[in-house]
N, C-alpha and C. Protein backbone atom coordinates (compact mmCIF):
# COMPACT_ATOMS: atom_id res chain seq x y z
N UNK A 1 -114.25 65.22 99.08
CA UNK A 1 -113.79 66.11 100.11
C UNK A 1 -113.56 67.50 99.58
N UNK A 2 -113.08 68.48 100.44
CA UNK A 2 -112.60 70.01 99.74
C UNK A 2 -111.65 69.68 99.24
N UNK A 3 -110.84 68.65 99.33
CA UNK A 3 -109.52 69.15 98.15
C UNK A 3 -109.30 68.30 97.01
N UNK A 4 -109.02 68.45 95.45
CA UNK A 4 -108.73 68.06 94.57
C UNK A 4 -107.93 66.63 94.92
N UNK A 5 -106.46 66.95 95.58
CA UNK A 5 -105.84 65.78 95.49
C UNK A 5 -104.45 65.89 96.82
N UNK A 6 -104.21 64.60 97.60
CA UNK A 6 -103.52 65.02 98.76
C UNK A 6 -102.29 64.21 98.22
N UNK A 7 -101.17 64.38 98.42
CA UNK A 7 -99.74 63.37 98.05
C UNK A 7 -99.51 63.28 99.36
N UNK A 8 -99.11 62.05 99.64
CA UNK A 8 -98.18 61.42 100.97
C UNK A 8 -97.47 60.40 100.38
N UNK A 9 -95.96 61.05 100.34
CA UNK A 9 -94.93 60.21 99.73
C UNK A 9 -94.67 58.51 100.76
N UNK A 10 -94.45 57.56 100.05
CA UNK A 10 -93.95 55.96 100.87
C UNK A 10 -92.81 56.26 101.29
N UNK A 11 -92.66 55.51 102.46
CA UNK A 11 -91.25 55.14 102.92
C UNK A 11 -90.27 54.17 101.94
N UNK A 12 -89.20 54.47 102.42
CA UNK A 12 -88.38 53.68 101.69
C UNK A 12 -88.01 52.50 102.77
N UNK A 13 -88.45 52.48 104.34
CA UNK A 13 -88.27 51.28 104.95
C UNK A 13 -89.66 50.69 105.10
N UNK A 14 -89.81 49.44 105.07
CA UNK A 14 -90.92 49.09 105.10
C UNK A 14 -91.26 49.19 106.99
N UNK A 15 -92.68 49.21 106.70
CA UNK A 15 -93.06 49.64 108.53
C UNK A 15 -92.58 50.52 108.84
N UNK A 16 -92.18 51.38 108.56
CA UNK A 16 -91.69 52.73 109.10
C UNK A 16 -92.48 53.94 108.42
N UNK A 17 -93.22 54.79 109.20
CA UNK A 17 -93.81 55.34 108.77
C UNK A 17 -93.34 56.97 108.34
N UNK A 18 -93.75 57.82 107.84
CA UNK A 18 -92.87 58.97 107.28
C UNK A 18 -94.43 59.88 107.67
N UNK A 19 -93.49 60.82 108.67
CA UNK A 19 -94.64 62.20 109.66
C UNK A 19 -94.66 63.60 108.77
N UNK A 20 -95.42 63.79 108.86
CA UNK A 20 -95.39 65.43 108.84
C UNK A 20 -95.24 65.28 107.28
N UNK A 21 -95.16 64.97 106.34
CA UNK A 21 -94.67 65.23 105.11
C UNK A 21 -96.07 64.74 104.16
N UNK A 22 -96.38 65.94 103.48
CA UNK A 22 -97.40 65.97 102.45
C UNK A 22 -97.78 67.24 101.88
N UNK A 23 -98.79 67.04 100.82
CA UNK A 23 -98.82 68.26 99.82
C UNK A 23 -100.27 68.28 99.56
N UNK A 24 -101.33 69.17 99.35
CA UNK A 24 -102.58 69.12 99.35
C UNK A 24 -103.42 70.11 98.66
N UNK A 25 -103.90 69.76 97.38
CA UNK A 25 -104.12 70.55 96.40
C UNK A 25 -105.18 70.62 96.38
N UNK A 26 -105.49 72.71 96.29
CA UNK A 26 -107.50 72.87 96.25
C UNK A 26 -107.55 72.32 94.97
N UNK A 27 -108.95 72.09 94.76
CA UNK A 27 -109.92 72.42 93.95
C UNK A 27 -109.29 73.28 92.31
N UNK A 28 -108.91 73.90 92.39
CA UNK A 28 -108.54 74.70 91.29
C UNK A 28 -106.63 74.61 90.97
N UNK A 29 -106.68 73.66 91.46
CA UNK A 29 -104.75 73.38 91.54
C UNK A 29 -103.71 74.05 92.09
N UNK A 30 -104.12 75.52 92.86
CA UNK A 30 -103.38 75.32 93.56
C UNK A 30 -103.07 74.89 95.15
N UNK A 31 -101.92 75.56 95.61
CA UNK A 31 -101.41 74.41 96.47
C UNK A 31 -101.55 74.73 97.62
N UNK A 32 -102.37 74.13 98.41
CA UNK A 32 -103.15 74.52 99.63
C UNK A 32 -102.21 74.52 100.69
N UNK A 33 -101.63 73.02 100.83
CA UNK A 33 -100.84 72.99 102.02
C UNK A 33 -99.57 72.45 101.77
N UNK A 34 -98.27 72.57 102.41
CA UNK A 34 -97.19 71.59 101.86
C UNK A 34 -96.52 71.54 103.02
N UNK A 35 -95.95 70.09 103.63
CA UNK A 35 -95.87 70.01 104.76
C UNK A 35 -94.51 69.16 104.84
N UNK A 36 -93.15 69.91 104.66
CA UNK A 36 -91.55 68.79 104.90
C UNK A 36 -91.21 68.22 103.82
N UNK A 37 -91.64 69.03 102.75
CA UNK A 37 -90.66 68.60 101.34
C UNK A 37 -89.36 70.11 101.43
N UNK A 38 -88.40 69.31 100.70
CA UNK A 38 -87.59 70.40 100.45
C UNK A 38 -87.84 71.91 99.54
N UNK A 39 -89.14 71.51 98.93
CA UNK A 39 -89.55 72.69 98.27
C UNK A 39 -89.87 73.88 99.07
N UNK A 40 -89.77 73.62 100.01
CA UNK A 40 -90.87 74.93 100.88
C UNK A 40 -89.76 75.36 101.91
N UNK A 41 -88.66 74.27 102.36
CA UNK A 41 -87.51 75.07 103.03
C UNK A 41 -86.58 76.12 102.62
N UNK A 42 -85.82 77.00 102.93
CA UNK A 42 -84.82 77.72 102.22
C UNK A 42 -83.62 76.70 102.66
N UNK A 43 -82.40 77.19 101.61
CA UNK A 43 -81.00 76.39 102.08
C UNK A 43 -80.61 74.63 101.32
N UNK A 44 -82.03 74.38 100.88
CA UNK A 44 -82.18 73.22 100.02
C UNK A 44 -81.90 73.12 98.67
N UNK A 45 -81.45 71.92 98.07
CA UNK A 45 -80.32 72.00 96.65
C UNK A 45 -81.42 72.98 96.04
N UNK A 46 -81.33 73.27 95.04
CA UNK A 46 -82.19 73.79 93.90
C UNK A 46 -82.75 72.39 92.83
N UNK A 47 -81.97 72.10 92.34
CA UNK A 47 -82.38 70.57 91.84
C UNK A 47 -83.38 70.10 92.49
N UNK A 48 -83.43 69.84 93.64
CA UNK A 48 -84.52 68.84 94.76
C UNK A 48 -85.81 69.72 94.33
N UNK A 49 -85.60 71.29 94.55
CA UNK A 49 -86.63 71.95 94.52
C UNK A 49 -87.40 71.99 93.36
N UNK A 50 -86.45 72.31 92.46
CA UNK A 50 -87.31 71.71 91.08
C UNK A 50 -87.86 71.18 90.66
N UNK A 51 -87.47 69.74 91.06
CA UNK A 51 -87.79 68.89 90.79
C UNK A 51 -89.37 68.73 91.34
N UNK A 52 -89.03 69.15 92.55
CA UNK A 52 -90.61 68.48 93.91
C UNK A 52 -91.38 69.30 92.97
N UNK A 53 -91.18 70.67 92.61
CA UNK A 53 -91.63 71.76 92.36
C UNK A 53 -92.55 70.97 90.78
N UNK A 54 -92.31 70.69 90.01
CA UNK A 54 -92.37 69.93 88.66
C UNK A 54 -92.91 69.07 89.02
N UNK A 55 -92.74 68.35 89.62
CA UNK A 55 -93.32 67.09 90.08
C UNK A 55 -94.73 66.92 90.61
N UNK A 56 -95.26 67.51 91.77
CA UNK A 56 -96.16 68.03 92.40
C UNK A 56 -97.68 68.65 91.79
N UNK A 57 -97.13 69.08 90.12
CA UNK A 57 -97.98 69.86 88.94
C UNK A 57 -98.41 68.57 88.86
N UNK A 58 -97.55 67.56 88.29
CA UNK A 58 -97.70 66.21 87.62
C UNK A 58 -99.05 65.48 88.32
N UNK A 59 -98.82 65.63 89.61
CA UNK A 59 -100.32 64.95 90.20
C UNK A 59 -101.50 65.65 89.91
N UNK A 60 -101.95 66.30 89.13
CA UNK A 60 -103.03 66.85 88.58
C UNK A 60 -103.15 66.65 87.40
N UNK A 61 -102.42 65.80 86.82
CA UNK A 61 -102.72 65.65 85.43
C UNK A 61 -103.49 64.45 85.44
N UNK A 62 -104.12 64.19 84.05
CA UNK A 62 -105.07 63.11 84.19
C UNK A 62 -105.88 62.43 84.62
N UNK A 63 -107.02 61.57 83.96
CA UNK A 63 -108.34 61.84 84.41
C UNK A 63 -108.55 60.49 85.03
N UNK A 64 -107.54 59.85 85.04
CA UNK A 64 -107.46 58.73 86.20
C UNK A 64 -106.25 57.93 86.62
N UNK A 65 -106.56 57.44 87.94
CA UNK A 65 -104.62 57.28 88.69
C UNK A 65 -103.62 56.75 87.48
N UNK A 66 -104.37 56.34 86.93
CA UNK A 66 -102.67 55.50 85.88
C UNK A 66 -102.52 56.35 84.99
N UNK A 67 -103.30 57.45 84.61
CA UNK A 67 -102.95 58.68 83.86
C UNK A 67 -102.47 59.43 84.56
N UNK A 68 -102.18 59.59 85.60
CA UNK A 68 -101.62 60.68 86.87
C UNK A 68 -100.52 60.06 87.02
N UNK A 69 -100.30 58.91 87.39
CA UNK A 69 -98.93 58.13 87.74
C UNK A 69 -98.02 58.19 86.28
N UNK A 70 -98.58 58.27 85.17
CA UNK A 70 -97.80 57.90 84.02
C UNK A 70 -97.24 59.42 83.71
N UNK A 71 -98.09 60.36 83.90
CA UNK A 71 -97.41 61.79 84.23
C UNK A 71 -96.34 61.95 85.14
N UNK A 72 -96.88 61.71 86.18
CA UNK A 72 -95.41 61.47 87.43
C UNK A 72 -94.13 60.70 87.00
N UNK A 73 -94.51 59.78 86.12
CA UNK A 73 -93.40 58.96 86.41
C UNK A 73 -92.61 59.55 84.91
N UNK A 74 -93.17 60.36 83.84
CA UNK A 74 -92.97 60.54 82.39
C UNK A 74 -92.06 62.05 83.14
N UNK A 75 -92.36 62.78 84.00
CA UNK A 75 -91.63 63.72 85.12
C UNK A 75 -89.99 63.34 85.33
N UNK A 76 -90.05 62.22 86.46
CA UNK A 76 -89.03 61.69 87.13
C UNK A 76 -88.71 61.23 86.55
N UNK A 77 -88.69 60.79 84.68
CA UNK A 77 -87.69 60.12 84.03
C UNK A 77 -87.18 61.29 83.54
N UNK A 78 -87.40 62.59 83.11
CA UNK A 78 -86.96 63.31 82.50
C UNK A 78 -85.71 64.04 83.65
N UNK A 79 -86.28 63.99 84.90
CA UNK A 79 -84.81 64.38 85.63
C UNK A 79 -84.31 63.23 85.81
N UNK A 80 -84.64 62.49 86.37
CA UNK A 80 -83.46 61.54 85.84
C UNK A 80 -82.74 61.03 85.00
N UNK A 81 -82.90 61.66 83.79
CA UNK A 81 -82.37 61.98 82.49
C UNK A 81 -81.05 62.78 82.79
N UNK A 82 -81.31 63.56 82.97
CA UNK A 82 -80.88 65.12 83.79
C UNK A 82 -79.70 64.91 84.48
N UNK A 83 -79.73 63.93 85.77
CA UNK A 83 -78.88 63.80 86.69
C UNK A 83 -77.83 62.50 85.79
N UNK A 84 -78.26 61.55 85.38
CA UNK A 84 -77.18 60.63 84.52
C UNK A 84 -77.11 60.97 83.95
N UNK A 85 -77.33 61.95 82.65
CA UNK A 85 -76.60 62.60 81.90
C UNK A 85 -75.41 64.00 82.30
N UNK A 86 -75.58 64.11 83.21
CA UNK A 86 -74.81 65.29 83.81
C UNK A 86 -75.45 66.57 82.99
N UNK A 87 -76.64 66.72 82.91
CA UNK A 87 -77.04 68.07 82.34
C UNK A 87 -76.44 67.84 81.42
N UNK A 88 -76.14 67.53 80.32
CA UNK A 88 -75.85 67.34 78.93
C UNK A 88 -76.71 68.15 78.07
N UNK A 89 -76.42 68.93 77.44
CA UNK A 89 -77.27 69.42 76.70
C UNK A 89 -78.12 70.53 77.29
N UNK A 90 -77.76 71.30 78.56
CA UNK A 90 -78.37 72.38 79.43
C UNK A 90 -77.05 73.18 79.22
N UNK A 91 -77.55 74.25 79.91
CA UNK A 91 -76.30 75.94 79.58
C UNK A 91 -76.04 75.79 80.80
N UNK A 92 -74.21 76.00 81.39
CA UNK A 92 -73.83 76.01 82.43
C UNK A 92 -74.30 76.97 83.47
N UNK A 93 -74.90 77.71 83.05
CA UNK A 93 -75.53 78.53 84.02
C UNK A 93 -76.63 78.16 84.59
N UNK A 94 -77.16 77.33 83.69
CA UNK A 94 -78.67 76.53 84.35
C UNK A 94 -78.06 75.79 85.42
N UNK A 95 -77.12 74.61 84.95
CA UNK A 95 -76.69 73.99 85.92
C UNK A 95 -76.09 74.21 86.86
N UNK A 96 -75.38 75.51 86.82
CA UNK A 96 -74.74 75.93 88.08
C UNK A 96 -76.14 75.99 89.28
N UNK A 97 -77.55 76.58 88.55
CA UNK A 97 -78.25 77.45 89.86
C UNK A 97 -79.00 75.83 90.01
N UNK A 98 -78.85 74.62 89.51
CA UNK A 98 -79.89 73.48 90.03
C UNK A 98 -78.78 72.72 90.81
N UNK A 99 -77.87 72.84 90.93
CA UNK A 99 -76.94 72.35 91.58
C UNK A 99 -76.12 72.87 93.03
N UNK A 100 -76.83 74.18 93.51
CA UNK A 100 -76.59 75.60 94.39
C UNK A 100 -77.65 75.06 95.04
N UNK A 101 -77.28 76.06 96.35
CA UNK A 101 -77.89 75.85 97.48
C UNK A 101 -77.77 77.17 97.87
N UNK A 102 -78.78 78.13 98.43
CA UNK A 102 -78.90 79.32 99.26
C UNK A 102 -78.61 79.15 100.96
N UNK A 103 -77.58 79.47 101.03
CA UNK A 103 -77.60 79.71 102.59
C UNK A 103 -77.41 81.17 103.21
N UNK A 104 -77.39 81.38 104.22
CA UNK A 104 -77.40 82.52 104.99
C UNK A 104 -77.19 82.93 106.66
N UNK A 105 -76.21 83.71 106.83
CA UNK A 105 -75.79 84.09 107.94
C UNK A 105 -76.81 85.23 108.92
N UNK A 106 -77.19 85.01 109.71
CA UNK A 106 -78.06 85.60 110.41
C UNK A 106 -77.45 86.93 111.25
N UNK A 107 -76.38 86.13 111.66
CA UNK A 107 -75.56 87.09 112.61
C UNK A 107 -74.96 87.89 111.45
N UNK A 108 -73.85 88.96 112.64
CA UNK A 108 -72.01 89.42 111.58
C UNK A 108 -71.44 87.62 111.85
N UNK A 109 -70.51 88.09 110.52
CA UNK A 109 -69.58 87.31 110.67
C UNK A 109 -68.78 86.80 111.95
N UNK A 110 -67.86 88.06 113.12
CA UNK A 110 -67.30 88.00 113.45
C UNK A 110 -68.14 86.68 114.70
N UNK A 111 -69.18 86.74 115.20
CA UNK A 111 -70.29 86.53 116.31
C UNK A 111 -70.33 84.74 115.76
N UNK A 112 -69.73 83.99 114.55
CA UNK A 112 -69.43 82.49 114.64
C UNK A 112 -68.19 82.15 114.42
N UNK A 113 -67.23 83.17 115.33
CA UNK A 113 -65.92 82.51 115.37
C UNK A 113 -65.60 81.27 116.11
N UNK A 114 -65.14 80.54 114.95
CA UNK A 114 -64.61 79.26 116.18
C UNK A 114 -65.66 78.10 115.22
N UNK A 115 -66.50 78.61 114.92
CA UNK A 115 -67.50 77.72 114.45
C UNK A 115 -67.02 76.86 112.75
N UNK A 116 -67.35 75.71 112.40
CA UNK A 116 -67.46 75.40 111.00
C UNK A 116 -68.63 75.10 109.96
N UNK A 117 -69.36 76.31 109.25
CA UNK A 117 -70.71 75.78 108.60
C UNK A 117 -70.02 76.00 106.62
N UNK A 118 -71.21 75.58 106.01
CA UNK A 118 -71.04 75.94 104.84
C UNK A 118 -70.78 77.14 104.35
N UNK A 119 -71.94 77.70 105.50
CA UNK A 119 -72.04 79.39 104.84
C UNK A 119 -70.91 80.38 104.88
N UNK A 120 -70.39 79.90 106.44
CA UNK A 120 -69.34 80.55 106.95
C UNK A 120 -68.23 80.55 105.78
N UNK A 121 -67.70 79.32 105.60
CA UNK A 121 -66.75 79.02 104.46
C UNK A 121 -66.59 79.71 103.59
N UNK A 122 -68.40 79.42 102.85
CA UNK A 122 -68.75 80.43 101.90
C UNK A 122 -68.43 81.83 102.12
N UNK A 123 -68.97 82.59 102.74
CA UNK A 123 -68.48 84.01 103.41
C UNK A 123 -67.55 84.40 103.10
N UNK A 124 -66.41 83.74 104.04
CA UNK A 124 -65.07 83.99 103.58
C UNK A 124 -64.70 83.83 102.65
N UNK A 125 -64.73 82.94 101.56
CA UNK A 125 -64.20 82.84 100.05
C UNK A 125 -65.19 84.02 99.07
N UNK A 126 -66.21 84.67 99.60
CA UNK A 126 -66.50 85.83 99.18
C UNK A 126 -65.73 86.91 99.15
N UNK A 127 -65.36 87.06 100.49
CA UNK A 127 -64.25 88.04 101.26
C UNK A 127 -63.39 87.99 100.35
N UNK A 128 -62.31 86.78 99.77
CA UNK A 128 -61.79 86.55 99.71
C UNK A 128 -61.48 87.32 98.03
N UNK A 129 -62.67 86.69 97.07
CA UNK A 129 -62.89 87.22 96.30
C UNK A 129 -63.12 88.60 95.69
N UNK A 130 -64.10 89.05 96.42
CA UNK A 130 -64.63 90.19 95.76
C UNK A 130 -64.39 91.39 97.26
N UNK A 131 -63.80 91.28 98.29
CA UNK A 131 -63.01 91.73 99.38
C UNK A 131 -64.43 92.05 100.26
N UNK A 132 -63.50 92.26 101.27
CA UNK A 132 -63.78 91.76 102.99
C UNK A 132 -65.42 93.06 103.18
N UNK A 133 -65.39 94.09 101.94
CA UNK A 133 -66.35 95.09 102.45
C UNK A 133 -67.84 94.45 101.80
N UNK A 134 -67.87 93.38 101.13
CA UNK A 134 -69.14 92.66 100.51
C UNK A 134 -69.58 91.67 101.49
N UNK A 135 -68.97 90.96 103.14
CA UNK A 135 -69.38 90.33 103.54
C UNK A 135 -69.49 91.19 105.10
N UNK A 136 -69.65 92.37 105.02
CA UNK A 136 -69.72 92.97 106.33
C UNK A 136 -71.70 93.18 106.83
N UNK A 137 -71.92 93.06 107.73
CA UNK A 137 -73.40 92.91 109.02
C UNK A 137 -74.02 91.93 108.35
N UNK A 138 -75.52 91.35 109.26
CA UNK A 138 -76.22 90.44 109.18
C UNK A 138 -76.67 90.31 107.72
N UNK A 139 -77.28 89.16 107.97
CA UNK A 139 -78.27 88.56 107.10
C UNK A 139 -77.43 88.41 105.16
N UNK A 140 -76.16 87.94 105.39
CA UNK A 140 -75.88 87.52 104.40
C UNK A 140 -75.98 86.45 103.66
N UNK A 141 -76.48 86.66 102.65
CA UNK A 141 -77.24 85.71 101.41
C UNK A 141 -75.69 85.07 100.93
N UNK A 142 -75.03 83.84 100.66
CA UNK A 142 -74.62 82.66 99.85
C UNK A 142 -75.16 81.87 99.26
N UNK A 143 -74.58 81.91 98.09
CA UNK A 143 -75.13 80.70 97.19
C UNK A 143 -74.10 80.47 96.98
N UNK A 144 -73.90 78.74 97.41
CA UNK A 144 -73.06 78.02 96.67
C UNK A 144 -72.98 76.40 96.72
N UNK A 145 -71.94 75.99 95.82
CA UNK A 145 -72.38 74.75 95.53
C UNK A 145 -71.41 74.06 96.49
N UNK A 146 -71.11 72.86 96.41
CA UNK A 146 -70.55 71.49 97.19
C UNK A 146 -69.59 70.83 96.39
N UNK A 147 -68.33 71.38 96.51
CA UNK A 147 -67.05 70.39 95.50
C UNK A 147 -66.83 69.28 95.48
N UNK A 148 -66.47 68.11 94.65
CA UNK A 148 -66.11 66.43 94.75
C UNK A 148 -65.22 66.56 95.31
N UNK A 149 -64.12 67.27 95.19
CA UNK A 149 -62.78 67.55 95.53
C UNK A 149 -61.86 68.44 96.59
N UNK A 150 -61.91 68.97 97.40
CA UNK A 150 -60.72 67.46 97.59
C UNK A 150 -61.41 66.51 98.55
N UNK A 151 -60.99 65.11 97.66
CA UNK A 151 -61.58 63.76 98.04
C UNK A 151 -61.79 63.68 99.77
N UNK A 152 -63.04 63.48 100.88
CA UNK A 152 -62.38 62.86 101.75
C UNK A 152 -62.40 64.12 103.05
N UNK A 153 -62.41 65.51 102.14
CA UNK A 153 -62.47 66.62 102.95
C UNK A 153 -63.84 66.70 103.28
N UNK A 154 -63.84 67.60 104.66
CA UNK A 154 -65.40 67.51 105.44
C UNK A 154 -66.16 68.08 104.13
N UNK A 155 -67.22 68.60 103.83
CA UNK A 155 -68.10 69.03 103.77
C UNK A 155 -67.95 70.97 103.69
N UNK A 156 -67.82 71.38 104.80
CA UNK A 156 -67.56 72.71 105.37
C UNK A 156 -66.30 73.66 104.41
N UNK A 157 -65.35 72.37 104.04
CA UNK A 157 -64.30 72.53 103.15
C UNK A 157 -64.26 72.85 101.62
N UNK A 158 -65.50 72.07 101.49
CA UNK A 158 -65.70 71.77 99.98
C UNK A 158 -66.47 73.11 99.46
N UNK A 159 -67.18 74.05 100.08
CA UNK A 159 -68.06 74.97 99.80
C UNK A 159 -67.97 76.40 98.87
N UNK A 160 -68.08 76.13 97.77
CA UNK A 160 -67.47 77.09 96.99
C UNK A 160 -68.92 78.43 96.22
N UNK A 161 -68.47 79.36 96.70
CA UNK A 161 -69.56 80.72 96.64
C UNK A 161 -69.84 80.17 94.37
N UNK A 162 -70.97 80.70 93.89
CA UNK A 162 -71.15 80.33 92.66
C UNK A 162 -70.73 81.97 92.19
N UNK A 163 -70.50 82.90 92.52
CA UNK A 163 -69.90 83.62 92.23
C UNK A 163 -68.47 83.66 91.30
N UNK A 164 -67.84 82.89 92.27
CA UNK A 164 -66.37 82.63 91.62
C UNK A 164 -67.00 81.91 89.88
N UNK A 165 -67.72 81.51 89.91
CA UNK A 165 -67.84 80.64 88.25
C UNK A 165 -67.92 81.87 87.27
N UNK A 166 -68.49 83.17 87.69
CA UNK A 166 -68.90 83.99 86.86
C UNK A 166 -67.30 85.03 86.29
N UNK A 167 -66.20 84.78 86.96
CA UNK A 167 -65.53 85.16 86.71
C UNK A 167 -64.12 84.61 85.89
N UNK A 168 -63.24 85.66 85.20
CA UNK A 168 -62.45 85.07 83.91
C UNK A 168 -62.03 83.69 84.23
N UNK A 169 -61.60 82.86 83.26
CA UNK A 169 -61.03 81.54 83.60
C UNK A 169 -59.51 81.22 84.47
N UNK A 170 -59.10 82.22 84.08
CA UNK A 170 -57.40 82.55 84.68
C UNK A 170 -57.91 82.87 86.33
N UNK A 171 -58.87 83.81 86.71
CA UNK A 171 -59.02 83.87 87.93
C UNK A 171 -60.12 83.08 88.48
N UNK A 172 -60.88 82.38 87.99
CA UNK A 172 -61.89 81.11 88.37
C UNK A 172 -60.90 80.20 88.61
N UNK A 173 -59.86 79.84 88.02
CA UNK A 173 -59.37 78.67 88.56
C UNK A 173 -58.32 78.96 89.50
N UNK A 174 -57.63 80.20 89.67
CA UNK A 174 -56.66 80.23 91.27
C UNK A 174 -58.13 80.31 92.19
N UNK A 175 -58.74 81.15 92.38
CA UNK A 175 -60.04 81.12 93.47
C UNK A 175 -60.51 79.41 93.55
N UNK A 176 -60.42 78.72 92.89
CA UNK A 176 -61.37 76.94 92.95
C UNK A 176 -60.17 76.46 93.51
N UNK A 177 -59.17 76.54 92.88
CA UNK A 177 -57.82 75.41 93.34
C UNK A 177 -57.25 75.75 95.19
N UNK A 178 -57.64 77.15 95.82
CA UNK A 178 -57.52 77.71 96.84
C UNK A 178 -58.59 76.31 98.05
């Protein structure tokens, strides 16, 4: 056919089929089409993206399927290395940005009052931080990550700007414990 090589990931239920989602590589490797992986959305972990991102190369390697699969799978052991080890042996800064998520406010601030998202959260603990004149009109960019803690709290709660990490330890930790 015209293209080198097409991926259509399996379901994880059996009989259930999985739409719209695939990846389709010319002739010369690169990447023709990509269709509902997290790589190609904005707002998605960074990790995921990486990973797909890394991963995706892997199906072009080797000069036949069990040399392609043994690439793929010699891939997904190495992040999964990664994730049970807790980044062990990576610079916290790496791990901060594979562990982040980009979100973004379209509107002003004031125009989702009432509302509860990540970003929003985020926003405000910007405000909060580095003051109220860094989160003023549209289209504000957040990055941030998703706290363990506190146990039990929504989601919306947990959302902490990666900003705050870059700053002294005395004031990184009143801004986290907030």
């Amino acid at each position: 056919g015209p293209y080198r090589c097409m991926v259509l990931p399996a379901s994880t239920e059996e009989g259930k089929l999985l739409k719209k989602r695939y990846a389709v590589f010319n002739e010369d490797g690169s990447l023709a089409e990509l269709k509902g992986f997290e790589l190609k959305r904005r707002g998605e972990l960074e990790l995921i993206k990486a990973f797909q991102a890394e991963l995706f190369d892997q199906f072009l390697r080797g000069d036949s399927l069990e040399s392609c699969y043994a690439a793929v799978a010699e891939c997904s052991n190495a992040w999964l290395d990664i994730l049970e080890h807790r980044g062990a042996g990576m610079d916290d800064d790496e791990i901060l940005e594979l562990i982040s998520e980009n979100k973004s406010l379209s509107r002003e601030m004031k125009e989702y009052e009432g509302r509860k998202m990540t970003s929003l959260t985020t926003a405000k603990r910007i405000g909060d931080f580095l003051g109220d004149d860094m989160i003023q009109g549209a289209g504000l960019q957040c990055k941030l990550v998703i706290s363990a803690k506190p146990a039990g709290a929504p989601v919306t709660d947990r959302a902490v700007p990666t900003v705050i990490f870059s700053a002294e330890p005395a004031v990184r930790r009143h801004f986290l414990r907030k």
